[in-house]
Protein backbone atom coordinates (compact mmCIF):
# COMPACT_ATOMS: atom_id res chain seq x y z
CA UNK A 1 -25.02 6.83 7.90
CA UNK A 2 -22.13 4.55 6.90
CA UNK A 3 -19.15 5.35 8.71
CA UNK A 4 -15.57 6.13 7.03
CA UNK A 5 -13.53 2.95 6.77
CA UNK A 6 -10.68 5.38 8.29
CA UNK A 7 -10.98 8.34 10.64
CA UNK A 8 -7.70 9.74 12.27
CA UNK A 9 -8.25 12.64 15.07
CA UNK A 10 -5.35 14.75 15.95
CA UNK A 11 -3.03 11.34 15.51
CA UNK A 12 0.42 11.24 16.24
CA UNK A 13 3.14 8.59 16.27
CA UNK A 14 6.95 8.71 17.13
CA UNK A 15 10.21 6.10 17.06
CA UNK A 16 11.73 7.14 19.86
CA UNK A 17 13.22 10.77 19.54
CA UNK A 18 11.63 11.14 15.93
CA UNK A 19 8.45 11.78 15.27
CA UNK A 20 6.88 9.58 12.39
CA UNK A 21 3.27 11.29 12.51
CA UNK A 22 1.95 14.40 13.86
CA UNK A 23 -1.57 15.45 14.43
CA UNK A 24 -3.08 14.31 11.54
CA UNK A 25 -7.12 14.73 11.08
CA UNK A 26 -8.57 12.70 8.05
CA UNK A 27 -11.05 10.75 6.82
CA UNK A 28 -11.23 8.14 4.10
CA UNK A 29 -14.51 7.03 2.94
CA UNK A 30 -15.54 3.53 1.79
CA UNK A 31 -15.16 2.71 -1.79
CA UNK A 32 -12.24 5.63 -2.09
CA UNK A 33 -8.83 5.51 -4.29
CA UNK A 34 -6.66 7.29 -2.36
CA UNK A 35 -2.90 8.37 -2.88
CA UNK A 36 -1.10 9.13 0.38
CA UNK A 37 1.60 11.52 -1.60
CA UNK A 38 4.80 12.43 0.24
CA UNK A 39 8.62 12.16 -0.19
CA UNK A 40 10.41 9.55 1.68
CA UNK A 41 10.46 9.93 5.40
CA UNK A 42 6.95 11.81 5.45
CA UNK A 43 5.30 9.12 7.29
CA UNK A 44 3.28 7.22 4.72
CA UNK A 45 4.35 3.92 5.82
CA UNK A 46 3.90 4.88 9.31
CA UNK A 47 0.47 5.81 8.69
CA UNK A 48 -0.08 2.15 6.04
CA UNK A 49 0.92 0.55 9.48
CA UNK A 50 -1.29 2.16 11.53
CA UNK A 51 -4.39 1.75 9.33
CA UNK A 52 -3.44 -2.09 9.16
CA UNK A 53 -2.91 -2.38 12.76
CA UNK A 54 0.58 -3.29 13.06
CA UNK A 55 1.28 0.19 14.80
CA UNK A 56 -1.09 1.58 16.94
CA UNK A 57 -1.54 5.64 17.98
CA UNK A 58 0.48 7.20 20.62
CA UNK A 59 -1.59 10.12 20.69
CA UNK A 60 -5.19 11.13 19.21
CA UNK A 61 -7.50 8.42 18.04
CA UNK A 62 -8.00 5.81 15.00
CA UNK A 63 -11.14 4.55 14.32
CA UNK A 64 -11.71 1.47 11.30
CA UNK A 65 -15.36 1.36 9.70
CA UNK A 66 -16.67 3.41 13.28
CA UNK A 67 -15.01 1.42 15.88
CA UNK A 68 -11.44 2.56 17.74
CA UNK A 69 -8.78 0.64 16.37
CA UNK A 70 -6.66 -0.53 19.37
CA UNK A 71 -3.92 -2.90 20.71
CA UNK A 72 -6.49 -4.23 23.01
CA UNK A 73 -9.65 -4.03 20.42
CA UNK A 74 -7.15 -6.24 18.63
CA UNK A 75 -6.70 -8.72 21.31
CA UNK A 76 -9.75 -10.27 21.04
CA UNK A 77 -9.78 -13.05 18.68
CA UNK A 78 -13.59 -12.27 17.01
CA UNK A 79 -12.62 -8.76 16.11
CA UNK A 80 -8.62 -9.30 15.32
CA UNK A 81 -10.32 -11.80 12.60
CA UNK A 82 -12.60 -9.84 11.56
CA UNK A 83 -10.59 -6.71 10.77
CA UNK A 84 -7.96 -9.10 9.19
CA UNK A 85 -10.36 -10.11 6.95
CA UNK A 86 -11.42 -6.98 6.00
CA UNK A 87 -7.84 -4.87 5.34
CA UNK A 88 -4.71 -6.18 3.52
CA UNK A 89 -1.51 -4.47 3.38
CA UNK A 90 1.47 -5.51 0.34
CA UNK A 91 4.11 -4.36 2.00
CA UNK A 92 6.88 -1.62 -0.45
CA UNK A 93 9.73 -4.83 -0.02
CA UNK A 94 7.49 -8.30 -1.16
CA UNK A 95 10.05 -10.19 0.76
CA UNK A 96 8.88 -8.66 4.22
CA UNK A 97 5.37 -10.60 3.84
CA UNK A 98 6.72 -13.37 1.22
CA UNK A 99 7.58 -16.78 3.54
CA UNK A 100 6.12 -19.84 2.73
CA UNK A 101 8.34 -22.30 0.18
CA UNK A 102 6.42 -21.95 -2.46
CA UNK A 103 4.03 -19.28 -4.54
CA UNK A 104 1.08 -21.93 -4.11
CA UNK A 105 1.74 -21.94 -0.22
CA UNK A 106 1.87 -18.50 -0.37
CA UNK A 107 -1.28 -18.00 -1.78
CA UNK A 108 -3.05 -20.94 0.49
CA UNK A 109 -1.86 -19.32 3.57
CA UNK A 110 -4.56 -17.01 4.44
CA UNK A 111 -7.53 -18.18 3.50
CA UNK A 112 -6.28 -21.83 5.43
CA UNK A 113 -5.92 -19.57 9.09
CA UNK A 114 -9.75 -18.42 7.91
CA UNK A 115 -10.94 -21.96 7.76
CA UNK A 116 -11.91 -22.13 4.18
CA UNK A 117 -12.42 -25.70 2.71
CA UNK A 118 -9.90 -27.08 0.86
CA UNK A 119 -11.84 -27.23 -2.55
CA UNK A 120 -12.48 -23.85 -2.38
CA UNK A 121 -8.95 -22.57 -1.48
CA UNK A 122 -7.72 -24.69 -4.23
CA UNK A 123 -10.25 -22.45 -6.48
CA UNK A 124 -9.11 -19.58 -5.16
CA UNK A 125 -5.77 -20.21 -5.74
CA UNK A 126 -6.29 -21.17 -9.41
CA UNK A 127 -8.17 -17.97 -10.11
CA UNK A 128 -5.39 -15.74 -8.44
CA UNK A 129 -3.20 -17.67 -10.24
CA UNK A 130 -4.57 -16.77 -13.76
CA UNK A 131 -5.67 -13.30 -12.90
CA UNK A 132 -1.99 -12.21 -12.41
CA UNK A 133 -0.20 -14.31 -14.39
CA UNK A 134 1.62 -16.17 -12.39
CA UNK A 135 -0.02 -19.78 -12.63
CA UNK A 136 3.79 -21.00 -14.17
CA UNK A 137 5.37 -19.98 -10.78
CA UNK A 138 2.72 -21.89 -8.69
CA UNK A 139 5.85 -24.22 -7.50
CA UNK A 140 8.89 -22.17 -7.57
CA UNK A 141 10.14 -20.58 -4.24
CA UNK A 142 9.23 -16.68 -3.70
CA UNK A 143 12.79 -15.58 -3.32
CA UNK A 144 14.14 -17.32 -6.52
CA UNK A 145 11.35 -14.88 -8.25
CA UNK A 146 12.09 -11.35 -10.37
CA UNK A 147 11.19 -8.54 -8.28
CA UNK A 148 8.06 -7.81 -10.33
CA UNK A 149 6.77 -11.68 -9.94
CA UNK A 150 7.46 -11.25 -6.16
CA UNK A 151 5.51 -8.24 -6.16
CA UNK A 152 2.49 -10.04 -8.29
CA UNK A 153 2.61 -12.97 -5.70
CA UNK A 154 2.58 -10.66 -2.88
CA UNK A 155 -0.38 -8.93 -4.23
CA UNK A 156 -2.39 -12.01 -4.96
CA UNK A 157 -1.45 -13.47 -1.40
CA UNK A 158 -3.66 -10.35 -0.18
CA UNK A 159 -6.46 -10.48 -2.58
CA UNK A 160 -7.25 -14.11 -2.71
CA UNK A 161 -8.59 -12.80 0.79
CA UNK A 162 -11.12 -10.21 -0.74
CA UNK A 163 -10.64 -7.67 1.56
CA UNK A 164 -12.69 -4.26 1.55
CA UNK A 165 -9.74 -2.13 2.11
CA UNK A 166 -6.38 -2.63 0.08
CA UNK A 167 -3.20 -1.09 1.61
CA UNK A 168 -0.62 -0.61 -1.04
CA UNK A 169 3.34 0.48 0.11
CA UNK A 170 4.66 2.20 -3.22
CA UNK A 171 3.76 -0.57 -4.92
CA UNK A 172 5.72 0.18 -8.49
CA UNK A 173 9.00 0.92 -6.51
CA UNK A 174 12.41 -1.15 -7.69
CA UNK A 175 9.63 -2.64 -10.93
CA UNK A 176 10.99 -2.58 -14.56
CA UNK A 177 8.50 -0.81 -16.96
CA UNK A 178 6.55 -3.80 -17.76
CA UNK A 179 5.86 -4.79 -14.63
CA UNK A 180 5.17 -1.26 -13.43
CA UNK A 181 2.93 -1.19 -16.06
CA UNK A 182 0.87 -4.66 -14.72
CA UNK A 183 0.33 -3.44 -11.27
CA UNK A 184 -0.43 0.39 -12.37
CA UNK A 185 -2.86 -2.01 -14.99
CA UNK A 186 -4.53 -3.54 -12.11
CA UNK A 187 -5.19 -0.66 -10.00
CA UNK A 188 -6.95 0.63 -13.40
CA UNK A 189 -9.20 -2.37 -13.26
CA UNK A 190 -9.70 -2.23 -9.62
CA UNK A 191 -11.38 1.64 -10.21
CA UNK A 192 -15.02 0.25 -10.22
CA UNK A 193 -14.56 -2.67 -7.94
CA UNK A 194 -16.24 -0.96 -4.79
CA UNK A 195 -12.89 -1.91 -2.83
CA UNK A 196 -11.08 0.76 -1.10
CA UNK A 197 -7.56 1.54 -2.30
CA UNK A 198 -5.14 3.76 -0.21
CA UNK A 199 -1.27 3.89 -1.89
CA UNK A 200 1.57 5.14 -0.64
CA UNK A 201 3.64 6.49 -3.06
CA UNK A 202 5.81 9.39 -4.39
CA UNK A 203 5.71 8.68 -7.74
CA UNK A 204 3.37 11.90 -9.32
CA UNK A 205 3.90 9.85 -12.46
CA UNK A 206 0.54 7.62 -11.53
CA UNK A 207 -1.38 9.58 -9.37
CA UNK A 208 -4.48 10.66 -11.42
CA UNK A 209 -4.60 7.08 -12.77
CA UNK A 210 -4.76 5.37 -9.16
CA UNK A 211 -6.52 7.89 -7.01
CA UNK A 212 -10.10 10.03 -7.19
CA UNK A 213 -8.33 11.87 -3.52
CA UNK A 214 -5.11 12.71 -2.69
CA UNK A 215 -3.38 13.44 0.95
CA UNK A 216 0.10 15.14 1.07
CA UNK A 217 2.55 14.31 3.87
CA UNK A 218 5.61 16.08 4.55
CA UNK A 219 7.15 15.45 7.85
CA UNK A 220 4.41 13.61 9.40
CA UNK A 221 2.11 16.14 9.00
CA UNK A 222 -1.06 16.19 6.51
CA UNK A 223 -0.16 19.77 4.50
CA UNK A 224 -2.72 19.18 1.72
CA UNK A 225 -5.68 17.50 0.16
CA UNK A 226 -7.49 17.53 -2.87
CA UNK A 227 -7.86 15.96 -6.43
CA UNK A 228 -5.22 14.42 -8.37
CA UNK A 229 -5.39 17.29 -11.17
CA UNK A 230 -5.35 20.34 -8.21
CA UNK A 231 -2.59 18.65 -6.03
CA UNK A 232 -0.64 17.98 -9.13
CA UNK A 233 -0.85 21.69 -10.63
CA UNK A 234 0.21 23.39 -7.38
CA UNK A 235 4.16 23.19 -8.10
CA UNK A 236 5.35 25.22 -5.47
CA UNK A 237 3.75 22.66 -3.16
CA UNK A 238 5.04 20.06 -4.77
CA UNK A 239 8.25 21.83 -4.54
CA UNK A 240 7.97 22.21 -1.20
CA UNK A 241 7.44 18.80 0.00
CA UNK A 242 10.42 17.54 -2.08
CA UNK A 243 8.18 16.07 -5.02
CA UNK A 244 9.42 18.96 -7.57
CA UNK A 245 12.85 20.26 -7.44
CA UNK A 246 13.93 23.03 -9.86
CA UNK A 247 17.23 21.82 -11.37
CA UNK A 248 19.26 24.09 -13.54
CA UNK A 249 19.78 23.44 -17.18
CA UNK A 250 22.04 25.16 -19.76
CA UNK A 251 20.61 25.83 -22.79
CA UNK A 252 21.92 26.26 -26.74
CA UNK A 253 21.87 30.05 -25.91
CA UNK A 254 24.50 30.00 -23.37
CA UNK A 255 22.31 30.49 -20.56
CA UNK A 256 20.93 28.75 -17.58
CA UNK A 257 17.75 28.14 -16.59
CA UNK A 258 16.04 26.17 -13.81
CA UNK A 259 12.86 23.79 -14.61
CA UNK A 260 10.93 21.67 -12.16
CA UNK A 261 11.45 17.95 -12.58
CA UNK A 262 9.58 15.18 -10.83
CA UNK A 263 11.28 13.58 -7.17
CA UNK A 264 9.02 10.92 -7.74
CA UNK A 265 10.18 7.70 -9.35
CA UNK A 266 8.09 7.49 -12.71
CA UNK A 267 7.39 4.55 -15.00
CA UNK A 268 10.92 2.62 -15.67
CA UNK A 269 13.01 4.92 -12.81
CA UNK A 270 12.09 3.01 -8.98
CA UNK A 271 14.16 2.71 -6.84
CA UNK A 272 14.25 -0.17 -3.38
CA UNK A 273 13.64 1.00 0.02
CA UNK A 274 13.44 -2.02 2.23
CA UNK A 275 10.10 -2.49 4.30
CA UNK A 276 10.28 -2.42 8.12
CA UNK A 277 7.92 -4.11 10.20
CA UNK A 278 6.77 -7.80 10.31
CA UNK A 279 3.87 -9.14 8.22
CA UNK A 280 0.33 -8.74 8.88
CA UNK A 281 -0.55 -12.28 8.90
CA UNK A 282 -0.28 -13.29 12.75
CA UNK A 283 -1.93 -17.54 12.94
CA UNK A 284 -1.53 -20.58 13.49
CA UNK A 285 -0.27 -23.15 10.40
CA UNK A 286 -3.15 -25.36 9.57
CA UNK A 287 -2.72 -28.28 6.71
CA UNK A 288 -2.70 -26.81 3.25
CA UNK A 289 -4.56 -28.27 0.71
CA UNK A 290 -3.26 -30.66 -2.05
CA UNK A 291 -2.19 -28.67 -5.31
């Protein structure tokens, strides 16, 4: 049988005095959209981390397509390769993994620490390029982008790699409409690509369009599972883990009332959270190829 590309047993992780993760037990198959759902300071970006290998558990076990996924299992050069070819992480803030002078660079980064030729980087590049629409920007410097371009480039820095597993940080957060609308557009697309897609988010807004499974967080710990449609039509646990507050209203009548409204930041209403962490990119600098 064909192992999970995730499997966490009874995995915790803390900062210090706080704990980030406790004892979670999952499993996400291969070829899976899945929505890690939780309010802000639940411990999805913890967990993002730990699936890309940046943090590694304190407690309990992770294992990546079968194997324990380690600090040491990571020191050795054939298998850190291997697994970086295999799982990329966009990062919530694009300017965390966004540092080379210039979109083209940015995209010609990763696949020149993998050794690909030159011709076929500049291919590569061209394709990514048109496929997000971005091939205007190839010469402009990241951080003179819009926030949404910086998010495209960030994303197409990743996939020019082809990875098998796609690690996603609230990807629509501090996005205008339109460009909430592109990346929400492309996780659409990616639905029958055979790629695994895990998001972080805690926007309920786009959860049955980017996920078939959904895992809830709230404070570290994994309180429920299931399918888009059940996890979003159990209110009281989305009111529980700070996705659905009842606010109250007054009404033409006179009187008040109290309604559920999303905590999640829908289409149009994101807000920025700045990423933590360095980027997931550790190599050498090679020669780029000529643009």
């Amino acid at each position: 049988m064909t192992p999970p590309v995730f499997e966490l047993q009874d995995l915790s992780y803390h900062y210090q005095q706080q704990q980030a993760l406790d004892s979670l037990t999952l499993r996400i198959e291969a070829g899976c959209r899945v929505a890690l759902l939780g309010a802000n300071g639940s411990g999805k970006s913890t967990l993002l981390r730990l699936l890309n290998g940046l943090y590694f558990a304190q407690q309990g076990r992770l294992l990546a397509f079968g194997e324990e996924l380690s600090e040491a299992a990571l020191a050795e050069d054939e298998r850190h390769y291997a697994f970086r070819r295999r799982v990329g992480l966009v990062f919530q803030n694009p300017d965390v993994q966004l540092f080379n002078p210039t979109v083209f660079d940015e995209l010609a980064f990763g696949p020149l620490q993998l050794g690909w030729p030159h011709a076929t980087i500049r291919s590569a590049i061209a394709d990514m390029l048109q496929r997000f629409g971005i091939s205007h920007l190839q010469e402009r410097a990241p951080h003179r982008l819009s926030g949404g371009e910086r998010k495209r480039v960030a994303l197409a820095s990743v996939l020019i790699m082809q990875p098998e597993v796609l690690l996603l940080d609230e990807p629509t957060a501090a996005l205008d409409p339109h460009s909430q609308g592109e990346v929400i557009r492309f996780l659409l697309e990616s639905k029958d690509s055979g790629r695994t897609i895990i998001t972080a988010t805690h926007d309920l807004d786009s959860v049955a369009d980017i996920a078939d499974q959904v895992f809830v967080l709230d404070g570290g710990r994994l309180v429920a599972s299931g399918s888009p449609a059940a996890i979003l039509a159990d209110q009281a646990l989305l009111q529980r883990t700070h996705l659905l507050h009842a606010h109250p209203h007054r009404h033409g009548d006179g009187v008040v009332h109290s309604h559920p409204h999303q905590h999640g930041h829908g289409h149009g209403h994101g807000h920025q959270h700045a990423g933590t962490g360095s980027g997931y990119r550790y190599y050498p600098a090679r020669r780029k190829p000529s643009s």
